[in-house]
Structure formats: structure tokens, C-alpha cells
PDB file of N, CA and C in Angstrom:
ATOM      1  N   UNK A   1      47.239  30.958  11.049  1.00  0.00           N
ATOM      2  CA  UNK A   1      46.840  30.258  12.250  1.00  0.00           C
ATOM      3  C   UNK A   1      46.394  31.241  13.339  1.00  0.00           C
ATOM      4  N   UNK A   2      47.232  32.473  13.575  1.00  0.00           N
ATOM      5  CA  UNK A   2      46.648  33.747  14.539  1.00  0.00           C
ATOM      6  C   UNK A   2      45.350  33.719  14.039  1.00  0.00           C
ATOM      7  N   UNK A   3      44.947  33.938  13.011  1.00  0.00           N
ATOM      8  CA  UNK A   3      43.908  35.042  12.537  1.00  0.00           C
ATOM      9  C   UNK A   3      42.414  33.954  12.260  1.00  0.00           C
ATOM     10  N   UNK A   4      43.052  32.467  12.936  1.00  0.00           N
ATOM     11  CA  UNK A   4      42.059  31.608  12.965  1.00  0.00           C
ATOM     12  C   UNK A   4      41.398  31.684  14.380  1.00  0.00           C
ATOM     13  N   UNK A   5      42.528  31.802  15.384  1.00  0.00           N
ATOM     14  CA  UNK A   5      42.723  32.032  16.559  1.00  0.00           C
ATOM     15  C   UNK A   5      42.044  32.898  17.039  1.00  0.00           C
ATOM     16  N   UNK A   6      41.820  34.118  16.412  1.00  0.00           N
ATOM     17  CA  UNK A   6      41.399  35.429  16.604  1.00  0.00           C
ATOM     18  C   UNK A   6      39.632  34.990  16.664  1.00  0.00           C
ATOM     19  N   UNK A   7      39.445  34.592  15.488  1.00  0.00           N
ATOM     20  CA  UNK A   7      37.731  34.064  14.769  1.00  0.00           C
ATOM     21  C   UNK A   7      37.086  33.528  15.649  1.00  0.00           C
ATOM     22  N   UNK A   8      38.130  32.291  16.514  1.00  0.00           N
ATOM     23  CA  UNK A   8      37.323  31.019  16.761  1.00  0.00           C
ATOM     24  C   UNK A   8      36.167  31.832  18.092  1.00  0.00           C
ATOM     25  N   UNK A   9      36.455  32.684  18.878  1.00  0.00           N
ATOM     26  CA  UNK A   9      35.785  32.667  19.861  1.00  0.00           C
ATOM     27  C   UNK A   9      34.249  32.863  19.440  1.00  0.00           C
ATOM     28  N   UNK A  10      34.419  34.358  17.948  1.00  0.00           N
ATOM     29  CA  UNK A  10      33.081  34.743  17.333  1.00  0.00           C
ATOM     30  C   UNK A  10      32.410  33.843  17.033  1.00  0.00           C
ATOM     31  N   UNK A  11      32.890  32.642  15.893  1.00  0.00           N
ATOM     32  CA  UNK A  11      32.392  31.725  15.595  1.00  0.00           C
ATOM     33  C   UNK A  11      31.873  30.778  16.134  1.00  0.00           C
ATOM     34  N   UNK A  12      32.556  30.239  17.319  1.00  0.00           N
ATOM     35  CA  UNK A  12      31.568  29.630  18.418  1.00  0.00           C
ATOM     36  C   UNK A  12      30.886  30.563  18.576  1.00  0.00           C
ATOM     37  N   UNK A  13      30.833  31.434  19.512  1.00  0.00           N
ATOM     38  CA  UNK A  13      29.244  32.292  20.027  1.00  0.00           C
ATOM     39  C   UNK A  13      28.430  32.320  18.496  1.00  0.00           C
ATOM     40  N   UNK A  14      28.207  32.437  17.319  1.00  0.00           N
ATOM     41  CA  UNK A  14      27.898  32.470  16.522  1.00  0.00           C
ATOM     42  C   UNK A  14      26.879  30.899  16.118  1.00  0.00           C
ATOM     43  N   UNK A  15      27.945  29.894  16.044  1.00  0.00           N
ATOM     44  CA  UNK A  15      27.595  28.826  16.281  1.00  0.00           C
ATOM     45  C   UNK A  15      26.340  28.344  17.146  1.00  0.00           C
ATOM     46  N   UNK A  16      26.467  28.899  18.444  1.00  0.00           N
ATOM     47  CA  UNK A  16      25.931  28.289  19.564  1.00  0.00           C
ATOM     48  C   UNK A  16      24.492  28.888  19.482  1.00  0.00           C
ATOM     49  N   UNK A  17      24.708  30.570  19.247  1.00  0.00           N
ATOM     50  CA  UNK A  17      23.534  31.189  18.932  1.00  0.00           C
ATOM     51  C   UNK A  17      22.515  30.709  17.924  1.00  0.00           C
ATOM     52  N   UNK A  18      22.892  29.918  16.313  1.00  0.00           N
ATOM     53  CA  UNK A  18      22.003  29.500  16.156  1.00  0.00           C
ATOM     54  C   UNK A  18      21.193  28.150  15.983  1.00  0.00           C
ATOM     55  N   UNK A  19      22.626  27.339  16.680  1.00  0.00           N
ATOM     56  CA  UNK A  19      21.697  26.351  17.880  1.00  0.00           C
ATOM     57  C   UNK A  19      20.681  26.568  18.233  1.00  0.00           C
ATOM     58  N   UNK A  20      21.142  27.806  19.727  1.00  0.00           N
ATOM     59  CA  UNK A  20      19.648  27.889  20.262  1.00  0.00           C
ATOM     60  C   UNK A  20      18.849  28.505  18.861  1.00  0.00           C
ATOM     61  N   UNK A  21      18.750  29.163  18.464  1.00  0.00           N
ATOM     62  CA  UNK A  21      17.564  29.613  17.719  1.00  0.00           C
ATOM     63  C   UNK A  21      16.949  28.660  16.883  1.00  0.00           C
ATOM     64  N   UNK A  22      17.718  27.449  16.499  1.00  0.00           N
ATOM     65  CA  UNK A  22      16.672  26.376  15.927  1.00  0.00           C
ATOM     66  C   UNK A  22      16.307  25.467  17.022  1.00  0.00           C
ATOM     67  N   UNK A  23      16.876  25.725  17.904  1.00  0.00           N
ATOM     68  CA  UNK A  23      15.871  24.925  19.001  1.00  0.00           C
ATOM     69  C   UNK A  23      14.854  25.404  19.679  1.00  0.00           C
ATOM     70  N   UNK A  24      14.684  26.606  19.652  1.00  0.00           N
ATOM     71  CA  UNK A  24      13.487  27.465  19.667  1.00  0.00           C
ATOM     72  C   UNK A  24      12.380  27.867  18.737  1.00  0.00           C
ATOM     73  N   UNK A  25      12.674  27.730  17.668  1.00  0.00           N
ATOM     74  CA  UNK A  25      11.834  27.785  16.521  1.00  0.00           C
ATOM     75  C   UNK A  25      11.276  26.215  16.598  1.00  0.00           C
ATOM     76  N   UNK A  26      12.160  25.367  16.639  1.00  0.00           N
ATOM     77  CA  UNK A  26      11.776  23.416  16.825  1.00  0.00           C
ATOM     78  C   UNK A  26      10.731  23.454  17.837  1.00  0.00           C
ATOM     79  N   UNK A  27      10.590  23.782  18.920  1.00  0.00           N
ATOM     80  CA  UNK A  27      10.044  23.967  20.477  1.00  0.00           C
ATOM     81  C   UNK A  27       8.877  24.638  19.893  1.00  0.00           C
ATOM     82  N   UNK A  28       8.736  26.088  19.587  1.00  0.00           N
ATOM     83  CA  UNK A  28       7.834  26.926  18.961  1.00  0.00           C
ATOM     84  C   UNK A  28       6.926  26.077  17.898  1.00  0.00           C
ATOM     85  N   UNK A  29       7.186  25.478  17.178  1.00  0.00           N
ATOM     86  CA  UNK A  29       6.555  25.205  15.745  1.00  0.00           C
ATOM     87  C   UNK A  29       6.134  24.076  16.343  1.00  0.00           C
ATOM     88  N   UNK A  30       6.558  23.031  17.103  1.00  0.00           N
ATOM     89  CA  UNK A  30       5.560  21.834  17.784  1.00  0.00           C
ATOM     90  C   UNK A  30       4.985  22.604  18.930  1.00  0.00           C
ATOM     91  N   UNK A  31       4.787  23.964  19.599  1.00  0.00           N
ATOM     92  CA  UNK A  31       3.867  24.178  20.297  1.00  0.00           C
ATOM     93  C   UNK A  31       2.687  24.502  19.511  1.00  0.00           C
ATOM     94  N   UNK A  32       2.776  24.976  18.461  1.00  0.00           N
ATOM     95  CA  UNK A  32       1.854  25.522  17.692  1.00  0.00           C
ATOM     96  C   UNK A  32       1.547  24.436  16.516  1.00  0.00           C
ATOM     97  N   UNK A  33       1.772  23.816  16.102  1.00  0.00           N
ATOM     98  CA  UNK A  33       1.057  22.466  15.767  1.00  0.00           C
ATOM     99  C   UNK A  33       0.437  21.969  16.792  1.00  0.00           C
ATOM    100  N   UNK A  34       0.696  21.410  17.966  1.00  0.00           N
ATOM    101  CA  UNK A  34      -0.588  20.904  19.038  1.00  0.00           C
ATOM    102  C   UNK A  34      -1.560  21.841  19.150  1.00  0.00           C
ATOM    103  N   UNK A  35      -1.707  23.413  18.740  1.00  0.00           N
ATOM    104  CA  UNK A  35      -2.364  24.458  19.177  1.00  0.00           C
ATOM    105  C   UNK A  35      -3.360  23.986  17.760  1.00  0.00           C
ATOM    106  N   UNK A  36      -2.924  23.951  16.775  1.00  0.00           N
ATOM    107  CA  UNK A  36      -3.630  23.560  15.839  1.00  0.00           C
ATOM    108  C   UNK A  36      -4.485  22.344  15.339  1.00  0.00           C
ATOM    109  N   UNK A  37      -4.146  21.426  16.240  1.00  0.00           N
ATOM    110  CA  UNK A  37      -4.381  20.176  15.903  1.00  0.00           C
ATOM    111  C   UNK A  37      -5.419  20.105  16.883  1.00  0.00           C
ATOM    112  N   UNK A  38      -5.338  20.952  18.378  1.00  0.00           N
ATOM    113  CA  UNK A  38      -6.376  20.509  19.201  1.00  0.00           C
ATOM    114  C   UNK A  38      -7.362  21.369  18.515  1.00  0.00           C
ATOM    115  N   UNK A  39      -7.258  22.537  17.523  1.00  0.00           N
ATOM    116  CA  UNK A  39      -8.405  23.471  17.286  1.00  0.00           C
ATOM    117  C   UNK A  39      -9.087  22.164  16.332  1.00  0.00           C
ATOM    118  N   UNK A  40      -8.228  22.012  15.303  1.00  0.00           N
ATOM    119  CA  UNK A  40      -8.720  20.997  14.531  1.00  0.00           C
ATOM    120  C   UNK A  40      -9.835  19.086  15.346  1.00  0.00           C
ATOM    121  N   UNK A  41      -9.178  19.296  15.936  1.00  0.00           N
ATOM    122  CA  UNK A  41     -10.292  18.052  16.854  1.00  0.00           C
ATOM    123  C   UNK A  41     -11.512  18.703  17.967  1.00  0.00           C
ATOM    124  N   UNK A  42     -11.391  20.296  18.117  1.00  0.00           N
ATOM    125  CA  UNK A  42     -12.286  20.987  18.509  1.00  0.00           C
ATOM    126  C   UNK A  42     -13.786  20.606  17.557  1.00  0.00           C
ATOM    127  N   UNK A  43     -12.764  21.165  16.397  1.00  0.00           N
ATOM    128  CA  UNK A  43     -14.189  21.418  15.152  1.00  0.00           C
ATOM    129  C   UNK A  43     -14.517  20.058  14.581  1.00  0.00           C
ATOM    130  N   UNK A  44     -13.512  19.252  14.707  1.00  0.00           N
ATOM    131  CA  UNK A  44     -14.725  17.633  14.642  1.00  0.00           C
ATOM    132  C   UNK A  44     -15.532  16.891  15.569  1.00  0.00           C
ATOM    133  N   UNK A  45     -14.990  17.678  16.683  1.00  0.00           N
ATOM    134  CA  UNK A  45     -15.930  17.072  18.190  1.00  0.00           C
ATOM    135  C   UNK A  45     -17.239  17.686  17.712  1.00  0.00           C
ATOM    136  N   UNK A  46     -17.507  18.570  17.546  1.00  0.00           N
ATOM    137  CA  UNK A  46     -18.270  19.758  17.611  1.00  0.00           C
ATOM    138  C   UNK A  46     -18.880  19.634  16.271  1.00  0.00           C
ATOM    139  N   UNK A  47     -18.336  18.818  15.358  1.00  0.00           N
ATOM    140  CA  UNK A  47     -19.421  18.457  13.899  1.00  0.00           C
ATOM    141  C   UNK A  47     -19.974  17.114  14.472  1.00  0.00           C
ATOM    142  N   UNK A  48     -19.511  16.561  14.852  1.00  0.00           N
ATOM    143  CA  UNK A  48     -19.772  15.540  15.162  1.00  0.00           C
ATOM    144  C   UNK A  48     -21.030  15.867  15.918  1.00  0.00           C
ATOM    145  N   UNK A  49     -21.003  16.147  17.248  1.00  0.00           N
ATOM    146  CA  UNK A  49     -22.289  16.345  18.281  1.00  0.00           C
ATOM    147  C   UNK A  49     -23.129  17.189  17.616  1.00  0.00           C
ATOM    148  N   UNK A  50     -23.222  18.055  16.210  1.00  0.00           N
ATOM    149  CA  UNK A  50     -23.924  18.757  16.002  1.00  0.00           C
ATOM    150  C   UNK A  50     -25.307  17.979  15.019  1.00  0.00           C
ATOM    151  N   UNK A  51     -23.990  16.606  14.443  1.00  0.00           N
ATOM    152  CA  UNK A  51     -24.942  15.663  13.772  1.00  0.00           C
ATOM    153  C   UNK A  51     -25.746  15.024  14.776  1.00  0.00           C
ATOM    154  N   UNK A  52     -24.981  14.587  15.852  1.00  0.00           N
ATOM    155  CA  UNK A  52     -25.272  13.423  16.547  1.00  0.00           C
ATOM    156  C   UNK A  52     -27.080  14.311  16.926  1.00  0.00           C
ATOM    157  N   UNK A  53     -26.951  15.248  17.371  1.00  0.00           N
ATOM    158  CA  UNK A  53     -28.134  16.356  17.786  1.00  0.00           C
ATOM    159  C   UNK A  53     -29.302  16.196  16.707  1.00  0.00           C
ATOM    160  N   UNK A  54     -29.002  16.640  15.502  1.00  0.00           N
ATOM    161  CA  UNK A  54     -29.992  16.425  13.986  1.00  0.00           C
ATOM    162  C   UNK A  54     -30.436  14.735  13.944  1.00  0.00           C
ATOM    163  N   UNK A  55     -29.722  14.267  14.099  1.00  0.00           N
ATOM    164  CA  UNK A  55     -30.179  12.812  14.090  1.00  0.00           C
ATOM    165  C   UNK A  55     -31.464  12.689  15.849  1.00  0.00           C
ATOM    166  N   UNK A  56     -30.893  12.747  16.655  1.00  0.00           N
ATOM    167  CA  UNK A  56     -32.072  13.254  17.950  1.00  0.00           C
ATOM    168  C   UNK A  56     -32.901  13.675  17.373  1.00  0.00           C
ATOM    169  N   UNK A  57     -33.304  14.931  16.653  1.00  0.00           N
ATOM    170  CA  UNK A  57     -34.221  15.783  16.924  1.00  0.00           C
ATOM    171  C   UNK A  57     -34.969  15.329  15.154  1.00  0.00           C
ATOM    172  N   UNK A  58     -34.457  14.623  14.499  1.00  0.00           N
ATOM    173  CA  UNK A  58     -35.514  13.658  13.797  1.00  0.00           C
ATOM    174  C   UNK A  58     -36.261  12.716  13.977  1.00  0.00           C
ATOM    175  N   UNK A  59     -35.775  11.776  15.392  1.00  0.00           N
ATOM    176  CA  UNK A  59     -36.195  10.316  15.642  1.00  0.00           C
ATOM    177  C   UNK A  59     -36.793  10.938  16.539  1.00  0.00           C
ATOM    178  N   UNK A  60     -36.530  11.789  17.401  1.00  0.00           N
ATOM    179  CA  UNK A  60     -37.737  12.810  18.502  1.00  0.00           C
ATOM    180  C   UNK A  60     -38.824  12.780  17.445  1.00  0.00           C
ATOM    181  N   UNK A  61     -39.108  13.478  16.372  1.00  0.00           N
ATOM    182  CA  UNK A  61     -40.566  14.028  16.110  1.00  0.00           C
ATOM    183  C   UNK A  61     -41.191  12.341  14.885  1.00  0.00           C
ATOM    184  N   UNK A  62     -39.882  11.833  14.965  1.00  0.00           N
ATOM    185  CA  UNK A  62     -41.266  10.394  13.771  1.00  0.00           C
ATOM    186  C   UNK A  62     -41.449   9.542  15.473  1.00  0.00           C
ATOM    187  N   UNK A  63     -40.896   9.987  15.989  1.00  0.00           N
ATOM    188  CA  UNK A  63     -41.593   9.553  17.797  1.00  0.00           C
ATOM    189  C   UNK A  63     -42.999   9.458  18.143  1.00  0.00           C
ATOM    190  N   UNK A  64     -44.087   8.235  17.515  1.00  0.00           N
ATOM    191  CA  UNK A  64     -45.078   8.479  17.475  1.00  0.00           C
ATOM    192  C   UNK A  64     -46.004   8.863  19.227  1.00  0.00           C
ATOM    193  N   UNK A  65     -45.037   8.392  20.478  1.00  0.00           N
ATOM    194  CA  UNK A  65     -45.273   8.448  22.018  1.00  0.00           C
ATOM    195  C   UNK A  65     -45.392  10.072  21.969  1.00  0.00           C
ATOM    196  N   UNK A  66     -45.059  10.610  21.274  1.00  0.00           N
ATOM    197  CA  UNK A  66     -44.796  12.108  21.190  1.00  0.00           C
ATOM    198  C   UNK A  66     -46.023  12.962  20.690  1.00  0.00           C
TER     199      UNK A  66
END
């Protein structure tokens, strides 16, 4: 029972420490998924308007006013 006594304080701080550290890695890893996800809706905005552009610049030239 001493030598449980002795432990418990390490083991809490031990404990608590990697608490925080999965709540920091949790915090971390959904900052960096939104970091990824907005790159990822970057590059479909940006396919997107690149079609939307090719489609313009076909109906521009069968544009017989042209």
C-alpha cells in the first residue's frame, strides 16, 4: 500500500501528460485536415472556372457577331 502511495503522484502527472498530448495531436490533426480540405476545394474551384473559361472561349469564336 506505501509503495502504491509512493507511484500515485508519478502516475497521475504521467496520466495527465498524455491527456494533454492526445488532445493536442486531436486539435493538430483537425487543424490540418481543414488545411487540407480547403486546399482540396481550392483545386476544384479552380478546375471548375478553368472549364467554365474553355467553354467561354468556344461559344466566343462559333460567335458568328464576332
Amino acid at each position: 500500500m506505501d509503495m502504491i502511495k509512493e507511484f500515485l503522484p508519478t502516475l497521475i502527472a504521467v496520466l495527465v501528460f498524455v491527456v494533454i498530448w492526445f488532445v493536442i495531436r486531436r486539435i493538430l490533426s483537425t487543424i490540418s485536415d481543414k488545411i487540407n480540405n480547403s486546399e482540396v476545394y481550392k483545386e476544384d474551384t479552380l478546375r471548375v472556372l478553368e472549364e467554365i473559361r474553355d467553354e467561354l472561349k468556344q461559344l466566343n469564336q462559333k460567335d458568328p457577331s464576332k
